[in-house]
C-alpha atoms as a PDB file:
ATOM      1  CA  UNK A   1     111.644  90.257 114.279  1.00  0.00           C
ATOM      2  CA  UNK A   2     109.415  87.590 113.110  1.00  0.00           C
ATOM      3  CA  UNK A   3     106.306  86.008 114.425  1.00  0.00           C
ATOM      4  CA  UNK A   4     104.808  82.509 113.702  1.00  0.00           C
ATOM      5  CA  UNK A   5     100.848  82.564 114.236  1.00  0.00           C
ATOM      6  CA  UNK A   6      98.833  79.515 114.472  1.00  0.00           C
ATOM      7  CA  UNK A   7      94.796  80.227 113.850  1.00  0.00           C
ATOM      8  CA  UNK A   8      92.277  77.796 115.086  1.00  0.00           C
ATOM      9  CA  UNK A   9      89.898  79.036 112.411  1.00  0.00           C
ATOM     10  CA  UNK A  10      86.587  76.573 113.260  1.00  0.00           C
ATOM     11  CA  UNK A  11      85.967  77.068 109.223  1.00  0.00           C
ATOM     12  CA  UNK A  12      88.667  78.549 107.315  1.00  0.00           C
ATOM     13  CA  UNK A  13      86.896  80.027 104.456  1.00  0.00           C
ATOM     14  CA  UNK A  14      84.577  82.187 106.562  1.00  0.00           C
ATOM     15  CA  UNK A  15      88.155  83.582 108.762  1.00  0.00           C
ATOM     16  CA  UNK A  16      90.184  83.778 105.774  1.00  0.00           C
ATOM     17  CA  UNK A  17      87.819  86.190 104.223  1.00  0.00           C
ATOM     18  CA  UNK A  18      87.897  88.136 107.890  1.00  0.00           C
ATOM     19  CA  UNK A  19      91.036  87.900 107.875  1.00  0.00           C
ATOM     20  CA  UNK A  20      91.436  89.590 104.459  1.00  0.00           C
ATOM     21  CA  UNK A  21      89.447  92.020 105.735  1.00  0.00           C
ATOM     22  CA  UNK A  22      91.772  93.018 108.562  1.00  0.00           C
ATOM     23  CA  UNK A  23      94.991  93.357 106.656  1.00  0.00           C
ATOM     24  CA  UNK A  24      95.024  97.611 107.366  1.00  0.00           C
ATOM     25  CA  UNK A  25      94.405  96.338 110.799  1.00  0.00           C
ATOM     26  CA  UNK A  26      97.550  94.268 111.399  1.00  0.00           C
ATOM     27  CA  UNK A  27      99.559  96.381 109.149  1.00  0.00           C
ATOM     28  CA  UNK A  28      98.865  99.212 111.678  1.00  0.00           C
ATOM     29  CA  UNK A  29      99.924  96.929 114.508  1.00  0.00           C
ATOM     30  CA  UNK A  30     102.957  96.622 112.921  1.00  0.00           C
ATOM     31  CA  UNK A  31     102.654  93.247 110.878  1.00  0.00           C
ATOM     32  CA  UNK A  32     103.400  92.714 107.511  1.00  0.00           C
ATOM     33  CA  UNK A  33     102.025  89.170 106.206  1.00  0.00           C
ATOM     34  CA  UNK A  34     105.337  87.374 104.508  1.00  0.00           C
ATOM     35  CA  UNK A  35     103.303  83.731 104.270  1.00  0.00           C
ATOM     36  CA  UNK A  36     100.002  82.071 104.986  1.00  0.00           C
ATOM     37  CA  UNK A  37      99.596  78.174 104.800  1.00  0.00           C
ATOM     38  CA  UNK A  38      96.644  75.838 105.283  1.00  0.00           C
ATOM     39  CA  UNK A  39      97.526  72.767 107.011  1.00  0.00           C
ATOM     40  CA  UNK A  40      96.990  69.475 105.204  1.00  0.00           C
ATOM     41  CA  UNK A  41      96.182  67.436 108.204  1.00  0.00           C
ATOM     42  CA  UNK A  42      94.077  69.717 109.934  1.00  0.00           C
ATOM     43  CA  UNK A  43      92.107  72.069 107.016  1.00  0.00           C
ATOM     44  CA  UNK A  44      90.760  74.202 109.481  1.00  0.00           C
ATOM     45  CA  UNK A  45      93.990  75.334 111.069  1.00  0.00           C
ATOM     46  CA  UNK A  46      96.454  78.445 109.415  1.00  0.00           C
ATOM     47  CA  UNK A  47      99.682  79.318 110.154  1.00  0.00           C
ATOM     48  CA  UNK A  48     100.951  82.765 109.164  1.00  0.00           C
ATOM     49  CA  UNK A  49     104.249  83.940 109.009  1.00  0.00           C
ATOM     50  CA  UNK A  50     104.440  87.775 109.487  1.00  0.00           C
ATOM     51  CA  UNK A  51     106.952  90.465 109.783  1.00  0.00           C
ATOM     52  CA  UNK A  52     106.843  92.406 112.564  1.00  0.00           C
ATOM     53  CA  UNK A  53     107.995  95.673 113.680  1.00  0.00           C
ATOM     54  CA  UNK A  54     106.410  96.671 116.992  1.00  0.00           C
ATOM     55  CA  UNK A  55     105.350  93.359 118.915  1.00  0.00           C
ATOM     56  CA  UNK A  56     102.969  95.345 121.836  1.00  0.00           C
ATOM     57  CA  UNK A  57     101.025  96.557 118.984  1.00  0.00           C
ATOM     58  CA  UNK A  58     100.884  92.886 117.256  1.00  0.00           C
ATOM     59  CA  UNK A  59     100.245  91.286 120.363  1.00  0.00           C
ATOM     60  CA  UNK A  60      97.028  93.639 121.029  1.00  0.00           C
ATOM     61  CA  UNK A  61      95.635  92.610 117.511  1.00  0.00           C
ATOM     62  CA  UNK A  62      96.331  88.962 118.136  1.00  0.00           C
ATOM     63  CA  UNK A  63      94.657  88.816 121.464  1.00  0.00           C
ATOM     64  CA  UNK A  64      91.893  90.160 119.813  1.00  0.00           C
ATOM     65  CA  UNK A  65      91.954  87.912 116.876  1.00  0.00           C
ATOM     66  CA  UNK A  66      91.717  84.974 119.873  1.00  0.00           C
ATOM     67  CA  UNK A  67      88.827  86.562 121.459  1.00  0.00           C
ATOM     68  CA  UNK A  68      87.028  87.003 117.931  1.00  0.00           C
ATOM     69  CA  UNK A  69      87.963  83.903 115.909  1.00  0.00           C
ATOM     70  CA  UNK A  70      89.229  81.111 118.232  1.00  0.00           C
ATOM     71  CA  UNK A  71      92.370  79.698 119.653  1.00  0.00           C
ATOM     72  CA  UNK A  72      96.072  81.578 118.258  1.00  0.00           C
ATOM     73  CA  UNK A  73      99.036  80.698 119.222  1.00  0.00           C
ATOM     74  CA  UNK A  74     102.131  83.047 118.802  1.00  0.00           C
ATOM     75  CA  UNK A  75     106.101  82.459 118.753  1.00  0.00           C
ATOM     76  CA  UNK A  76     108.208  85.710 118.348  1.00  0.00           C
ATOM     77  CA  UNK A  77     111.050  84.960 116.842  1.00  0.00           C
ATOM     78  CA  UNK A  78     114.086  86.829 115.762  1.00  0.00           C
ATOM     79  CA  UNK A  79     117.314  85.638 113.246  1.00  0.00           C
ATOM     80  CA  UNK A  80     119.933  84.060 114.831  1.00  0.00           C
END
């Protein structure tokens, strides 16, 4: 299973570098990080592309990404 992340960021430089700084944190919910891109239209929003292998845990660390860092959206997704 997959799952699509969107991160409101409100100034990506400062979240990218906390979100750096959590990558033992979401690989211990399960996530592995298989892309990260920087929207062109909107520089302070990030979408993230991760693996993931147990979606209660990832869903725990991306509610509390929300409540830290600002709006994230999530789409679970699985191959068709």
């Amino acid at each position: 299973m997959q799952v699509i992340a969107t991160f409101e960021t409100g100034g990506y430089d400062a979240w990218k570098s906390a979100f750096d700084g959590q990558s033992e944190a979401w690989s211990q919910a399960g996530l592995t990080l298989l892309q990260l891109w920087r929207s062109l239209d909107a520089p302070d929003r990030a979408v993230a592309l991760f693996k993931c292998g147990n979606r209660s845990a990832a869903e725990g660390w991306l509610h509390r990404q929300s409540a830290l860092h600002g709006a994230v959206t999530t789409e679970f997704l699985r191959t068709a």
